[in-house]
Protein backbone atom coordinates (compact mmCIF):
# COMPACT_ATOMS: atom_id res chain seq x y z
CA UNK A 1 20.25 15.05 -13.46
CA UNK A 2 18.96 15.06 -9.89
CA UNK A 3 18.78 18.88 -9.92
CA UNK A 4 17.38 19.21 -13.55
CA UNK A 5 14.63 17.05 -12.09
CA UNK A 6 14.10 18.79 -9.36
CA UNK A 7 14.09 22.17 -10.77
CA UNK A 8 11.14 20.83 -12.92
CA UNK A 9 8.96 19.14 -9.91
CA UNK A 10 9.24 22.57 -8.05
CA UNK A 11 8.11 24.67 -11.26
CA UNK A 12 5.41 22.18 -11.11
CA UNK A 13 4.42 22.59 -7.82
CA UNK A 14 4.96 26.01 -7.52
CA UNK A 15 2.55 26.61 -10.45
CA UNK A 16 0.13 24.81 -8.37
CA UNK A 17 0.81 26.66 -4.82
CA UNK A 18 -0.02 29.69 -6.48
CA UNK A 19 -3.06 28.19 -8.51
CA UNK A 20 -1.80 29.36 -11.74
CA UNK A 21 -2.62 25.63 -12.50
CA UNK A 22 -6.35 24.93 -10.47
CA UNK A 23 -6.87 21.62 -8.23
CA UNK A 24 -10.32 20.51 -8.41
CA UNK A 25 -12.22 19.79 -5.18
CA UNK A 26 -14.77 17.24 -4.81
CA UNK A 27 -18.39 17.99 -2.74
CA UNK A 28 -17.39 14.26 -0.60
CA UNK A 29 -14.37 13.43 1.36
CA UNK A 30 -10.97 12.69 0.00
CA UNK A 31 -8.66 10.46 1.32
CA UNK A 32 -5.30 10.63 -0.43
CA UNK A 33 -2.33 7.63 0.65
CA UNK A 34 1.05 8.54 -0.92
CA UNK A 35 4.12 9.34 -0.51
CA UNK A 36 7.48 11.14 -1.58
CA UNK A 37 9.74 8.26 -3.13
CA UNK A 38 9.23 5.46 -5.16
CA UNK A 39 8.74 1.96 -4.51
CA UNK A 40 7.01 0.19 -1.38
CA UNK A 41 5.83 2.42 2.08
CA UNK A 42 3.12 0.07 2.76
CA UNK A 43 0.83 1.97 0.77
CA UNK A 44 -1.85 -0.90 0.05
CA UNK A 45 -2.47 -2.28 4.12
CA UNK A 46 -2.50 1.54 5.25
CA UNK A 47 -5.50 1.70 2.71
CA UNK A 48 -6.95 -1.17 3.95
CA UNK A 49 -6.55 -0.37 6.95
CA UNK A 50 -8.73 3.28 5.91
CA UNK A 51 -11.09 0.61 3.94
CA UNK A 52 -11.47 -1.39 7.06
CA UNK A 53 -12.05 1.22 9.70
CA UNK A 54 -14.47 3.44 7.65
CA UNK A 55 -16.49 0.37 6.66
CA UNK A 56 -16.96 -0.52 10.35
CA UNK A 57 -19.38 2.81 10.62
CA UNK A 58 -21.40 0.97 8.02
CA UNK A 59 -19.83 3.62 5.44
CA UNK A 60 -19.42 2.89 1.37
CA UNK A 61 -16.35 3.34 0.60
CA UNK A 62 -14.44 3.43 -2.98
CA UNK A 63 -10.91 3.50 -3.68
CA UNK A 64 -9.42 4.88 -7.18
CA UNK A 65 -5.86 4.17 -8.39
CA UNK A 66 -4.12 4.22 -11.49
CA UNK A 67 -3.70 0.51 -11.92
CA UNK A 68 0.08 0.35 -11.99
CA UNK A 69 1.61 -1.83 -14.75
CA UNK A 70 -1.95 -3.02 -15.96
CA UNK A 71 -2.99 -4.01 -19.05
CA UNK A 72 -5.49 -1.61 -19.65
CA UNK A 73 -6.40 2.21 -20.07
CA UNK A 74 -8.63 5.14 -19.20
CA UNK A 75 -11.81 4.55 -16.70
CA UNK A 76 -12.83 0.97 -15.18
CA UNK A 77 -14.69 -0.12 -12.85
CA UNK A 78 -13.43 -3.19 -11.72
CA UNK A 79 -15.69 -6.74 -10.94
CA UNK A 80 -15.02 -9.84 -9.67
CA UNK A 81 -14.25 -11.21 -12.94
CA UNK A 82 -11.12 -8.40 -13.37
CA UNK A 83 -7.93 -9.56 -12.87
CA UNK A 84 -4.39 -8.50 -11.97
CA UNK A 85 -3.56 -7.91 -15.56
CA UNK A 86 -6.60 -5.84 -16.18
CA UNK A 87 -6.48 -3.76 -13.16
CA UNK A 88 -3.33 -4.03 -11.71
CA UNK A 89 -2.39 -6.31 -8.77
CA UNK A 90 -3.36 -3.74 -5.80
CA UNK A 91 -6.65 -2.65 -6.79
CA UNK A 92 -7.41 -6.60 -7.42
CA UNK A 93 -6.33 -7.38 -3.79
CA UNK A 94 -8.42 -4.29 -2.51
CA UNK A 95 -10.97 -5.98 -3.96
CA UNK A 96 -10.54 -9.56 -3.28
CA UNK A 97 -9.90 -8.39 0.63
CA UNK A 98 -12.83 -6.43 0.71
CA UNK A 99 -16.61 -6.98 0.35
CA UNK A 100 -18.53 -4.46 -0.14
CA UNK A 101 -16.04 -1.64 -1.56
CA UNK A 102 -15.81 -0.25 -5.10
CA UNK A 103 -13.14 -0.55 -7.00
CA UNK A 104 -11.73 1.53 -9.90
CA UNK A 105 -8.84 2.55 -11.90
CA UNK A 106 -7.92 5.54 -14.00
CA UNK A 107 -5.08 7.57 -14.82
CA UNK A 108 -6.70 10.88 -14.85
CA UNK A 109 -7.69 10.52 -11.21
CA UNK A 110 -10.04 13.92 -11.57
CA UNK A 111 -12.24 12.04 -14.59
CA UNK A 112 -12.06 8.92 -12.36
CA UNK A 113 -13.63 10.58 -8.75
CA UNK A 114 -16.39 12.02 -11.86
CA UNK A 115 -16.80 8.70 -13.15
CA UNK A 116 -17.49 7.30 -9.25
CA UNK A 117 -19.70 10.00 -8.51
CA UNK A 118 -22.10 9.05 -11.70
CA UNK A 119 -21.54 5.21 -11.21
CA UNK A 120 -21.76 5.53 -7.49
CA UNK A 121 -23.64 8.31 -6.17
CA UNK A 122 -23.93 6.68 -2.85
CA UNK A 123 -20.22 6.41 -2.17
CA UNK A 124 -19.32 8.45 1.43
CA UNK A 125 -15.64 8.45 0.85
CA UNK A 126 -13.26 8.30 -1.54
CA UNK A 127 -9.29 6.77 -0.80
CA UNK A 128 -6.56 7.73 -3.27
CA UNK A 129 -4.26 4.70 -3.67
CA UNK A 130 -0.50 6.70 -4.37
CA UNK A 131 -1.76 10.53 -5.39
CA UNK A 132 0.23 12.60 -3.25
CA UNK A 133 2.07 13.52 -6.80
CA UNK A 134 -1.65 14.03 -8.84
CA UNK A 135 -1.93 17.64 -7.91
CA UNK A 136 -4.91 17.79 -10.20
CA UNK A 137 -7.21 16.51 -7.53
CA UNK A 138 -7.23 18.51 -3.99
CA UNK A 139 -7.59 15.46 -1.75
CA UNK A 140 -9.19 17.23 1.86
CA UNK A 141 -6.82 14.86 3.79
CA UNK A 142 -3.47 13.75 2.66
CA UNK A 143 -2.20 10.58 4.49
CA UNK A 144 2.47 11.02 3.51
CA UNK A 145 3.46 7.18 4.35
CA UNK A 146 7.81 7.54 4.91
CA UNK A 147 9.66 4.24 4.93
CA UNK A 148 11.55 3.67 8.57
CA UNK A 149 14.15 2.47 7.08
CA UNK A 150 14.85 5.17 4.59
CA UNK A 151 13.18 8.07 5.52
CA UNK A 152 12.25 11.01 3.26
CA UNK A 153 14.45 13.37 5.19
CA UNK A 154 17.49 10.87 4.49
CA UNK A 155 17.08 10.56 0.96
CA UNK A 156 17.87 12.53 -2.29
CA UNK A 157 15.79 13.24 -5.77
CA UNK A 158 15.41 11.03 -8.27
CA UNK A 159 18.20 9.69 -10.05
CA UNK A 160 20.48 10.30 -7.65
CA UNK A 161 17.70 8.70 -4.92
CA UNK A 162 14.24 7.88 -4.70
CA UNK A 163 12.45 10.91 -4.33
CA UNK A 164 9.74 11.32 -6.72
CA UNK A 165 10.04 15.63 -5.58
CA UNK A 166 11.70 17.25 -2.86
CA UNK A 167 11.37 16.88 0.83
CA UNK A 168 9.45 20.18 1.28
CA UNK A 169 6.20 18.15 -0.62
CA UNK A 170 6.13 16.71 2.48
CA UNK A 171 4.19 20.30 3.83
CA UNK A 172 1.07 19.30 1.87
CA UNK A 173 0.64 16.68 4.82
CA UNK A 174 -1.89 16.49 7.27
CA UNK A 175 -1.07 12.93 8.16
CA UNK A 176 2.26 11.74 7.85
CA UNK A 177 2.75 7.89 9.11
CA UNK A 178 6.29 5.89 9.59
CA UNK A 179 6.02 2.56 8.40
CA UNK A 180 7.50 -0.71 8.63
CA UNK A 181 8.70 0.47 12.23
CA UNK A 182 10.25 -2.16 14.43
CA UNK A 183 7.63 -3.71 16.50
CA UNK A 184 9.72 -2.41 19.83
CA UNK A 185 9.99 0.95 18.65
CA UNK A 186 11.48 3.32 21.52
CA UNK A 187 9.60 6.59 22.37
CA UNK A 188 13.20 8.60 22.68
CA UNK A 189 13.71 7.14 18.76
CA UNK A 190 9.89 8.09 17.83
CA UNK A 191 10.79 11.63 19.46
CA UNK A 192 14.35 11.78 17.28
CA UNK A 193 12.72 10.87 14.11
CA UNK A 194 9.59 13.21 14.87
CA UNK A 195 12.60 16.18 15.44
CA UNK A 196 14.12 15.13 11.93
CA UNK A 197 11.17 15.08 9.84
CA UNK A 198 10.96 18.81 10.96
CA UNK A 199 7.03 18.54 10.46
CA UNK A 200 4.46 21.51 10.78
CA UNK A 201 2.52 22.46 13.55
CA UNK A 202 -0.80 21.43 12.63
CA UNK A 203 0.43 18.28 10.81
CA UNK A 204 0.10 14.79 13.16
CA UNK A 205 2.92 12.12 13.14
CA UNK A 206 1.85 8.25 13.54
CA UNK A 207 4.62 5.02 13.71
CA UNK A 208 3.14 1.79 12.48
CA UNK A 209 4.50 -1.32 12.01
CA UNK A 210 4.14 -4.64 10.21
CA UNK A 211 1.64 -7.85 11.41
CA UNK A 212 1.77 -10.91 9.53
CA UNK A 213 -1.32 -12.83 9.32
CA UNK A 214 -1.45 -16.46 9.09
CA UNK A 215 -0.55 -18.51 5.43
CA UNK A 216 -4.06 -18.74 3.63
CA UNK A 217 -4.11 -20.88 0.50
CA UNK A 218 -4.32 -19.35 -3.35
CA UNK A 219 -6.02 -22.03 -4.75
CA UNK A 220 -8.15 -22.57 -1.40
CA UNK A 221 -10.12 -24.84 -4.05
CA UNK A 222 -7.70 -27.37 -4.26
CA UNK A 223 -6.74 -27.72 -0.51
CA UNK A 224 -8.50 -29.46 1.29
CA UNK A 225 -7.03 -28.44 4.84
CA UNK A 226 -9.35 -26.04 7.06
CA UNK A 227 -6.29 -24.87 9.00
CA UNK A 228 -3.38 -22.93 8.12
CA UNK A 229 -0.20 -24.75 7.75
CA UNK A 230 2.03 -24.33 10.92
CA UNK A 231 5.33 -23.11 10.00
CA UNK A 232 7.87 -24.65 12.00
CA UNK A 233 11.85 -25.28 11.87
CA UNK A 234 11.84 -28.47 10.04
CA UNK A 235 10.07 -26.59 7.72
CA UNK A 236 11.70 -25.69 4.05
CA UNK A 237 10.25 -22.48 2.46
CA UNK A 238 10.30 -21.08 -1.35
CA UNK A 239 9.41 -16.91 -1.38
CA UNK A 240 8.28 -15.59 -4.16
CA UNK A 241 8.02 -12.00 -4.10
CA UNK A 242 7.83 -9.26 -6.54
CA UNK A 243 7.93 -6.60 -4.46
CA UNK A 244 10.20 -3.34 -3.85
CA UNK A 245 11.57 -4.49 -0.49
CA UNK A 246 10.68 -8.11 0.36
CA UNK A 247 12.95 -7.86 3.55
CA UNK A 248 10.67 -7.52 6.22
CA UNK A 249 8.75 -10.37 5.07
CA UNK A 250 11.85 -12.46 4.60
CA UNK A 251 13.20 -11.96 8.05
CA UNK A 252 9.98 -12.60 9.58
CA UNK A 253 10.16 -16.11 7.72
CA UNK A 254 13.12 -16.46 8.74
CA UNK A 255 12.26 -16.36 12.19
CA UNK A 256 10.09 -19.02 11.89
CA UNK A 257 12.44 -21.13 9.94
CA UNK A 258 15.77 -21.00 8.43
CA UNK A 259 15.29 -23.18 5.77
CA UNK A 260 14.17 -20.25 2.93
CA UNK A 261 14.55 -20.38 -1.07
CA UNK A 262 13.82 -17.01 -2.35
CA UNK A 263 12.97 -16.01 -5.56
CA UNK A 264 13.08 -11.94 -5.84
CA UNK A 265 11.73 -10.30 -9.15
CA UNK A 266 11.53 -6.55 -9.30
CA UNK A 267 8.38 -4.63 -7.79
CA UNK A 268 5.16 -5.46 -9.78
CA UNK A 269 6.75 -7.99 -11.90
CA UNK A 270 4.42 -9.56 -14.69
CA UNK A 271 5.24 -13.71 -14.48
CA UNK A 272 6.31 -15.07 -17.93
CA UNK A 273 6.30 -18.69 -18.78
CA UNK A 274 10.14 -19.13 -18.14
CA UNK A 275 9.42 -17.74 -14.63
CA UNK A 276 7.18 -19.83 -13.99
CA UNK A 277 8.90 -23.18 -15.04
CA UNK A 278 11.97 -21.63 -12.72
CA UNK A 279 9.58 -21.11 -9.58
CA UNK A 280 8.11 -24.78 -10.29
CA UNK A 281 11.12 -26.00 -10.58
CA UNK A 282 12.64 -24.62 -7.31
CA UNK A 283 10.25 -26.01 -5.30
CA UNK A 284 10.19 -29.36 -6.69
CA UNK A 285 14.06 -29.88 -5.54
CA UNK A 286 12.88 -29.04 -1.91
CA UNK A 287 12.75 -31.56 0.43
CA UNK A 288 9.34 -32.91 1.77
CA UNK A 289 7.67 -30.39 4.54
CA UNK A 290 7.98 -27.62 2.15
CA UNK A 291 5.38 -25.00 1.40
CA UNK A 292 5.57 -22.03 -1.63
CA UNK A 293 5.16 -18.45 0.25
CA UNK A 294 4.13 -15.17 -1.86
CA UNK A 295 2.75 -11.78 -0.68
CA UNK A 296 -0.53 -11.24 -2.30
CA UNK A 297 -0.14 -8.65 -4.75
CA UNK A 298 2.17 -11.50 -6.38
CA UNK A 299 -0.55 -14.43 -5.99
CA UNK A 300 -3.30 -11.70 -7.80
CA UNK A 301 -0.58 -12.38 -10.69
CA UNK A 302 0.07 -15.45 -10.69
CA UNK A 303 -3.55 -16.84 -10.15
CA UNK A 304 -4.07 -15.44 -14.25
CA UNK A 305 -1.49 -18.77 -15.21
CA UNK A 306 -3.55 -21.49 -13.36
CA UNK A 307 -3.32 -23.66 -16.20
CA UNK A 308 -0.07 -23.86 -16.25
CA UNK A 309 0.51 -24.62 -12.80
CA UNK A 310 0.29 -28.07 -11.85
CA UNK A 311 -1.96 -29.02 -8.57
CA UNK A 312 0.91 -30.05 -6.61
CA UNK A 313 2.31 -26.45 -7.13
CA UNK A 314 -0.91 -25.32 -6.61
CA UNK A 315 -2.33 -26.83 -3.28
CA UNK A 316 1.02 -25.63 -1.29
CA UNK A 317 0.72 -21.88 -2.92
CA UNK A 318 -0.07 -19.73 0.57
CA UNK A 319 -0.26 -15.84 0.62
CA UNK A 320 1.22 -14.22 3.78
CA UNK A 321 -1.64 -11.94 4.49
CA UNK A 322 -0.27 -8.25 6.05
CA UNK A 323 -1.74 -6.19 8.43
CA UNK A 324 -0.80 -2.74 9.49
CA UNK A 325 -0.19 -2.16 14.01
CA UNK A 326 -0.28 1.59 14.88
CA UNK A 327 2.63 1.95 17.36
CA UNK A 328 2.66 3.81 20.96
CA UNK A 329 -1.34 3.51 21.59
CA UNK A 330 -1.80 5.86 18.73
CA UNK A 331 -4.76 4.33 17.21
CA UNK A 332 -7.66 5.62 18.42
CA UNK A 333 -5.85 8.94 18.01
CA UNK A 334 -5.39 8.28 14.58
CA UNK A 335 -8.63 6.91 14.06
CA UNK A 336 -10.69 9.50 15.59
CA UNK A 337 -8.68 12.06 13.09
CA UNK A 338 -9.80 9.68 9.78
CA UNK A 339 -13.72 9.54 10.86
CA UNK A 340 -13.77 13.63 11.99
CA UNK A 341 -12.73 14.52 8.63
CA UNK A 342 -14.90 11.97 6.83
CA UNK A 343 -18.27 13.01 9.26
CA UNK A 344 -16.95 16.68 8.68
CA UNK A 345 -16.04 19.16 6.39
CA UNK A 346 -14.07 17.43 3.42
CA UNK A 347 -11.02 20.07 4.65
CA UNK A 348 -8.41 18.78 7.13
CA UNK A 349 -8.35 21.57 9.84
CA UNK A 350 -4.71 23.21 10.01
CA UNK A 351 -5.45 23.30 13.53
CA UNK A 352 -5.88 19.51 14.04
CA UNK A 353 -3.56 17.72 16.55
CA UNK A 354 -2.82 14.24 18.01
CA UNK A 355 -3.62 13.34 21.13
CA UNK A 356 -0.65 10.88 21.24
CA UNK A 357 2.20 11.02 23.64
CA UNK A 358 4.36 11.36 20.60
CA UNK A 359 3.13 13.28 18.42
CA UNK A 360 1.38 15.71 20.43
């Protein structure tokens, strides 16, 4: 089945390399973040990280995703009244994490960049939450995110794997980033992966890794605390996470204390009412010193059921905020590559290298 499948994703691609099928380009930069299996890279902080950065030279900024697993269809512009269900938990966190920013959602993401353009003529750049696959749209820079601990070059096609096409996609690159790195990454082991991925030339190679921020309250209404709770060892944990790989976050809790309930639903998981009563119930048999801990993509979700949380439930619900760390001093390297192409030409020069020790 593997090779069926990928029989058909290179026919596909093919038809585009040789533009039997066109790729429209867009007269403002293009900032794709994907990558070539499914389930989690990291693809939402590496965005805001892009949000973050490009904001801070007083650009406007929009992001466009499909919505994954919302409620919805077609073109929408989200608002502060949207939720989860509506536009899907990512772009509600963009949102929620970042004033300022437009927010929409579309499957076709060609009528969506229209739609922004009409809505939003002011908009400087636009970021492509998970389009590396939408072929329809030629993004000027394509950001490949590869999972440390299963990289692209170790895995197969789906079935079989998680590749969503083969490992040569990985050409249409001009960024490609290794996430969820070990903080004390080596520079031989940067060098041995760099040999592995076999990468182009002109394309640059990045390492990042995981930074947890501290607990901050989902219903900060009902807390009354200014300070975010110190975790400790006496401290007894529930995770809740519905998320493709919750490990790093549980072994960072873990380090903090060893007293951890976790509940794990599968990646994007919509909450029902039996859910619910489970979660509440967990955490009710904990003893006393004992907080609820969810990523936030899960608290977008489960912020829709207020009603039938109680306030108890409630006032010790914390997010575990996540920031991305470029690795080896890479980021103003990186950095200065993002902002050229946005202040340039909406075309990624082939010629484009990294200045880092690693990649360079």
């Amino acid at each position: 089945m593997s090779l069926v499948y990928g029989v058909g994703t290179k026919f596909r691609n093919m038809l585009y390399d040789q533009q039997w099928i066109a790729s429209k380009n867009y007269p403002l930069p293009v900032i794709c973040v994907g990558n070539l299996a499914v389930g989690g890279t990291g693809k939402t902080p590496h965005t805001e990280y892009l949000i973050e950065l490009l904001q801070s030279k007083g650009l406007q900024v929009a992001t466009l995703s499909r919505g994954y697993k919302r409620h919805t269809k077609g073109y929408l512009m989200a608002t502060p009244q949207s939720t989860a269900q509506a536009i899907g938990d990512e772009p509600w966190q963009l949102l929620h994490n970042h004033s300022g920013i437009t927010v929409a959602v579309d499957e076709d993401r060609c009528h969506g960049i229209e739609q922004l353009m009409l809505v939003e003529p002011k908009v400087d750049a636009i970021i492509l939450d998970d389009a590396f696959q939408h072929r329809a749209v030629k993004a000027g820079l394509n950001i490949l995110l590869t999972d440390y601990h299963r990289l692209y070059s170790r895995d197969m096609l789906l079935p079989a794997g998680r590749l969503r096409e083969s490992q040569a996609g990985a050409k249409r690159a001009h960024i490609v980033v290794v996430t969820k790195c070990p903080a004390n990454l080596t520079e031989a082991e940067a060098r041995d992966i760099k040999a592995e991925l076999h990468l182009l030339p002109h394309q640059q190679l990045y390492f990042s890794t995981i930074a947890y921020g501290a607990p901050q309250p989902v219903f900060a209404e009902l807390n009354n605390s200014h300070h975010a709770p110190s975790i400790d060892a006496s401290c007894h944990l529930l995770a809740v996470t519905g998320i493709a790989h919750p490990e790093p976050m549980i072994d960072y809790l873990h380090s903090l204390t060893p007293n951890i309930e976790h509940i794990s639903y599968a990646d994007h998981h919509d909450f029902t009412a039996d859910d619910l009563q489970h979660i509440q119930q967990t955490f009710a048999q904990l003893p006393e010193k004992k907080l609820i801990i969810t990523t936030q993509k899960d608290a977008a979700r489960l912020q829709t059921f207020s009603a039938q949380l109680d306030n108890t439930f409630k006032q010790h619900l914390y997010t575990l905020p996540i920031k991305i760390k470029l690795l080896f001093g890479q980021e103003g390297a990186f950095n200065q590559s993002i902002l050229k192409f946005v202040d340039g030409r909406n075309v990624m020069p082939n010629s484009a290298k990294s200045r880092s020790s690693i990649t360079s």
